[in-house]
C-alpha atoms as a PDB file:
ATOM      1  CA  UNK A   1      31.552 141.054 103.777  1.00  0.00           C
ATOM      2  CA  UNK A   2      34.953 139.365 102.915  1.00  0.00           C
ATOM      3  CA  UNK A   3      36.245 137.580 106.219  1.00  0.00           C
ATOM      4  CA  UNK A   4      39.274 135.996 106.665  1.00  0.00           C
ATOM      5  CA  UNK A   5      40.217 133.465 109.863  1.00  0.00           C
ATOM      6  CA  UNK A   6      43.239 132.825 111.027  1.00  0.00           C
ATOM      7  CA  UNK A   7      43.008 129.824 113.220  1.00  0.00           C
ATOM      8  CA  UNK A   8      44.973 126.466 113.848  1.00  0.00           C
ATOM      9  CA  UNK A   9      41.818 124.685 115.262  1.00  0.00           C
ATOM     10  CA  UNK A  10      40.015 123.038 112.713  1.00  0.00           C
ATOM     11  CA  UNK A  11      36.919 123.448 114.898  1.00  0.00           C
ATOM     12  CA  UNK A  12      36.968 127.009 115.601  1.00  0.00           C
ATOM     13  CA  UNK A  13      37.514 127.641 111.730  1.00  0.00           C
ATOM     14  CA  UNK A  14      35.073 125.151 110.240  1.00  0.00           C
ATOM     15  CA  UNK A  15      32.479 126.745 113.029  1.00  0.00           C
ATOM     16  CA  UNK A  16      33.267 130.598 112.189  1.00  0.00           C
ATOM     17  CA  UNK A  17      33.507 129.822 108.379  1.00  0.00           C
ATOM     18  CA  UNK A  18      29.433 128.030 108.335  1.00  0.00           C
ATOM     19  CA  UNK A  19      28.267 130.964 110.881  1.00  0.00           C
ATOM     20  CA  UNK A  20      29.736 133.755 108.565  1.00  0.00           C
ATOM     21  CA  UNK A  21      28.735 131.573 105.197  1.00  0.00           C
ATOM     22  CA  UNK A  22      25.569 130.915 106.311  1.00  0.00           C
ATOM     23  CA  UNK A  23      24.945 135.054 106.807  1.00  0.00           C
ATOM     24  CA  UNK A  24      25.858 135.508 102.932  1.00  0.00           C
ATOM     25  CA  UNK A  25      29.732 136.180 103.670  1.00  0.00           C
ATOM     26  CA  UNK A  26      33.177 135.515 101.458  1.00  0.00           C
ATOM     27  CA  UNK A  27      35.205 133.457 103.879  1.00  0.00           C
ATOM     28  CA  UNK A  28      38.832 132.901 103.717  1.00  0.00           C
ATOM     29  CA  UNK A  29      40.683 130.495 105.944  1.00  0.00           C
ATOM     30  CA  UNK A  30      44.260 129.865 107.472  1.00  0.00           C
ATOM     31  CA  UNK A  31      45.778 127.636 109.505  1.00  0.00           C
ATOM     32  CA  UNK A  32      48.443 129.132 110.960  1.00  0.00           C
ATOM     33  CA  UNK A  33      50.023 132.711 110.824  1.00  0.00           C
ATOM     34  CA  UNK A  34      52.350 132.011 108.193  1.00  0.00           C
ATOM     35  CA  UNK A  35      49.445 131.072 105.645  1.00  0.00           C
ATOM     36  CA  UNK A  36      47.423 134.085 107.168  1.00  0.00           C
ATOM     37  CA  UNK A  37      49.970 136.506 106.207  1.00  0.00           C
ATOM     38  CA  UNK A  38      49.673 135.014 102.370  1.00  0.00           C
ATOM     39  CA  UNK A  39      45.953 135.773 102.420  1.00  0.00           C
ATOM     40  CA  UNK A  40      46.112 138.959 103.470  1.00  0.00           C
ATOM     41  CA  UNK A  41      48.682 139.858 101.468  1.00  0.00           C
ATOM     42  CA  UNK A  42      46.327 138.395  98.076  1.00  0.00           C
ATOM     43  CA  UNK A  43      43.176 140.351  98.960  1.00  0.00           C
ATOM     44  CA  UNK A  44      41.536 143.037 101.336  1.00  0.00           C
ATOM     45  CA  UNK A  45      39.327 141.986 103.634  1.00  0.00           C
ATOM     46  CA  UNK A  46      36.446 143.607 105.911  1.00  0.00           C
ATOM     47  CA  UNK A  47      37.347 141.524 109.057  1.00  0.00           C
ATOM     48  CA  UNK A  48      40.370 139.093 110.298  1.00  0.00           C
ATOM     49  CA  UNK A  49      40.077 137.350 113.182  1.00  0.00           C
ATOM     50  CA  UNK A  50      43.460 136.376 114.665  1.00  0.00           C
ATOM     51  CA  UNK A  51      44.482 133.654 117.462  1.00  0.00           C
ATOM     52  CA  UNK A  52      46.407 134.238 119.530  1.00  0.00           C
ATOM     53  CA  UNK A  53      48.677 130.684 119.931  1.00  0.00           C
ATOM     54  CA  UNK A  54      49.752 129.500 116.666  1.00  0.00           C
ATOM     55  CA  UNK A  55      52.598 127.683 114.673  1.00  0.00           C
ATOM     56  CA  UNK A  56      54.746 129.653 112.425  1.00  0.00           C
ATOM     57  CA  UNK A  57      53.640 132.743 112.870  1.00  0.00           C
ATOM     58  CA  UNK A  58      51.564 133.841 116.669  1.00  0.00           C
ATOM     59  CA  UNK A  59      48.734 135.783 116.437  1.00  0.00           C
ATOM     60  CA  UNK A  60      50.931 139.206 117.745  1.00  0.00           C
ATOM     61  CA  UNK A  61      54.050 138.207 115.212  1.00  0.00           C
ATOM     62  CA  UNK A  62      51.411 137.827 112.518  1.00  0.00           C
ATOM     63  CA  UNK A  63      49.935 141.788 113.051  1.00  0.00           C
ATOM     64  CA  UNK A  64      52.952 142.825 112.837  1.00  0.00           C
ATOM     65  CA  UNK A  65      54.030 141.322 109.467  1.00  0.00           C
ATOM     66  CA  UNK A  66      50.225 142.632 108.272  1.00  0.00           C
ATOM     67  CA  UNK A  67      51.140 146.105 109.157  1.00  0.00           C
ATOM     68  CA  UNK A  68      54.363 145.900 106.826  1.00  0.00           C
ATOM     69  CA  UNK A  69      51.909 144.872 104.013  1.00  0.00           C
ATOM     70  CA  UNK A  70      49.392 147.571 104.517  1.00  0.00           C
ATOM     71  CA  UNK A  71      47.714 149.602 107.529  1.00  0.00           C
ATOM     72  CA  UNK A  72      45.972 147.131 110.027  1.00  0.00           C
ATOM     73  CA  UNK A  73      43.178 150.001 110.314  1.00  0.00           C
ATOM     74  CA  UNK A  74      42.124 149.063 106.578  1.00  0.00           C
ATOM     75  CA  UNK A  75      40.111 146.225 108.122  1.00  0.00           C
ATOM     76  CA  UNK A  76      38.408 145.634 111.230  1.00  0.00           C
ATOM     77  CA  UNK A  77      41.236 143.241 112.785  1.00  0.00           C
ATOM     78  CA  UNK A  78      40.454 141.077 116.231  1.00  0.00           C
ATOM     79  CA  UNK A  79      43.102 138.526 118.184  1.00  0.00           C
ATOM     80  CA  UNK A  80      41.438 135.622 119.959  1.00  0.00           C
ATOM     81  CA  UNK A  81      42.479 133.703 122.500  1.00  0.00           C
ATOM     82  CA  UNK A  82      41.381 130.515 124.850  1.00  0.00           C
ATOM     83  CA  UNK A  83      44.089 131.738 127.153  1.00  0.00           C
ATOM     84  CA  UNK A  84      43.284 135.790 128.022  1.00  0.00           C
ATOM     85  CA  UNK A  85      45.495 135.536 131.441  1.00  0.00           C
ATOM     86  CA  UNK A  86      48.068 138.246 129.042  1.00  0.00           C
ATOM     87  CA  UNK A  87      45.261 139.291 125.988  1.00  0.00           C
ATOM     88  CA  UNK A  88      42.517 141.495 126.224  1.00  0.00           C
ATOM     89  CA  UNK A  89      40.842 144.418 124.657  1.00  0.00           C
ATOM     90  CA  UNK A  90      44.049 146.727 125.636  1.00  0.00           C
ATOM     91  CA  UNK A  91      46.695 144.536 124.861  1.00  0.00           C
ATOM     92  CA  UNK A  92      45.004 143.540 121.630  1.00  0.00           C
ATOM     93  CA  UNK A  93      44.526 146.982 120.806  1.00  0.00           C
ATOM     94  CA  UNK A  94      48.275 147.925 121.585  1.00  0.00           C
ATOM     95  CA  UNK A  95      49.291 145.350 119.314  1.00  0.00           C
ATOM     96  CA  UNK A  96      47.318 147.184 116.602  1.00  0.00           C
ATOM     97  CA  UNK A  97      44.037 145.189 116.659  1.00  0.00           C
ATOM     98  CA  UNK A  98      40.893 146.496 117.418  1.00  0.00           C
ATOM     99  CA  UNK A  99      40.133 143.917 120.054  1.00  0.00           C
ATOM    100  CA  UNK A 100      39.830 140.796 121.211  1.00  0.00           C
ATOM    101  CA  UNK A 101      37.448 137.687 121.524  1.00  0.00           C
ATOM    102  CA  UNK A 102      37.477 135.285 123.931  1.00  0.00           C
ATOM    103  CA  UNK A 103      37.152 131.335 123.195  1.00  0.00           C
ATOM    104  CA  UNK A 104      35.838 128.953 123.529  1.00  0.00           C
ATOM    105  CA  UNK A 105      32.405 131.073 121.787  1.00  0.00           C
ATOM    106  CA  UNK A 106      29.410 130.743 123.918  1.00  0.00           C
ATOM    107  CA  UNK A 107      27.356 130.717 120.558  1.00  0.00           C
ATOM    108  CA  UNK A 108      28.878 131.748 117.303  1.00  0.00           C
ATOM    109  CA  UNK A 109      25.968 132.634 115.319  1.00  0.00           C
ATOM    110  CA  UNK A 110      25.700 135.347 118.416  1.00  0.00           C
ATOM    111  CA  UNK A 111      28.919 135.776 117.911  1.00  0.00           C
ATOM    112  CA  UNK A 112      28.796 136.500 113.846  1.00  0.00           C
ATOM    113  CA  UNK A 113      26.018 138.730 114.027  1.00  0.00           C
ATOM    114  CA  UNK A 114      27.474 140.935 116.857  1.00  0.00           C
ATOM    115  CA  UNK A 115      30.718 141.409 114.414  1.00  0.00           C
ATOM    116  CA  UNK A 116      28.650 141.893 111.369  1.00  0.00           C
ATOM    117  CA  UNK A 117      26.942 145.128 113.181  1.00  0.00           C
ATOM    118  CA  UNK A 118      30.142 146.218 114.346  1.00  0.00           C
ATOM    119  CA  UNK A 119      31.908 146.013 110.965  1.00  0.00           C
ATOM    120  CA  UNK A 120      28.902 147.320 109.094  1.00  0.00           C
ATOM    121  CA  UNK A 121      28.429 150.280 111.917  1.00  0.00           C
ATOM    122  CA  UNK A 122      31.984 150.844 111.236  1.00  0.00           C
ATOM    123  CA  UNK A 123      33.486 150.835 114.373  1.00  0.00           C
ATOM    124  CA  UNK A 124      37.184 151.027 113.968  1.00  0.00           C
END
């Protein structure tokens, strides 16, 4: 599966990026949505997880600049957020993802695995 994280918290990227690597994925990471939107436009990927709170681009601005460069439902796209008081599943999905993760991650090889059935179940 080709991944891509868009994330300005070297933490939360270093910490996806092992958890998908070490299940045998292509990982691609950005650090803010400016850089994200480069990356996507490059290269199709099976899932993109988004934050929420970012420089340049935020995590809404940046779906919307992805869905000028092709059709968010191409890949299995999720916002995540520390701060859910305004995001969750239906304002994620009104925004065009197809929904959203709360952080800080209880345990992201749980985490990982739980995407990779969703993605490989194709739920869209």
């Amino acid at each position: 599966m080709r991944v891509l994280v868009v994330d300005d918290e070297p933490l939360v990227r270093r910490a996806l990026e092992r958890a998908f690597q070490r299940g045998g994925h292509n990982v691609v990471l950005a650090s803010d949505g400016t850089a994200g939107l480069s990356e996507w436009s490059k290269a199709e990927y099976d899932l993109v997880l988004v934050d929420v709170l970012m420089p340049g681009l935020n995590g809404p601005q940046l779906l919307k600049e992805m869905a000028k460069v092709r059709p968010l439902e191409s890949s299995h796209v999720l916002l995540m957020s520390a701060y859910s008081g305004d995001y969750n599943m239906e304002s994620a999905q009104k925004m065009g993802a197809r929904g959203f993760i709360s952080k800080p991650f209880e345990d992201v090889f749980d985490l990982v695995t739980g995407l990779e059935r969703e993605v490989v179940r194709g739920v869209r």
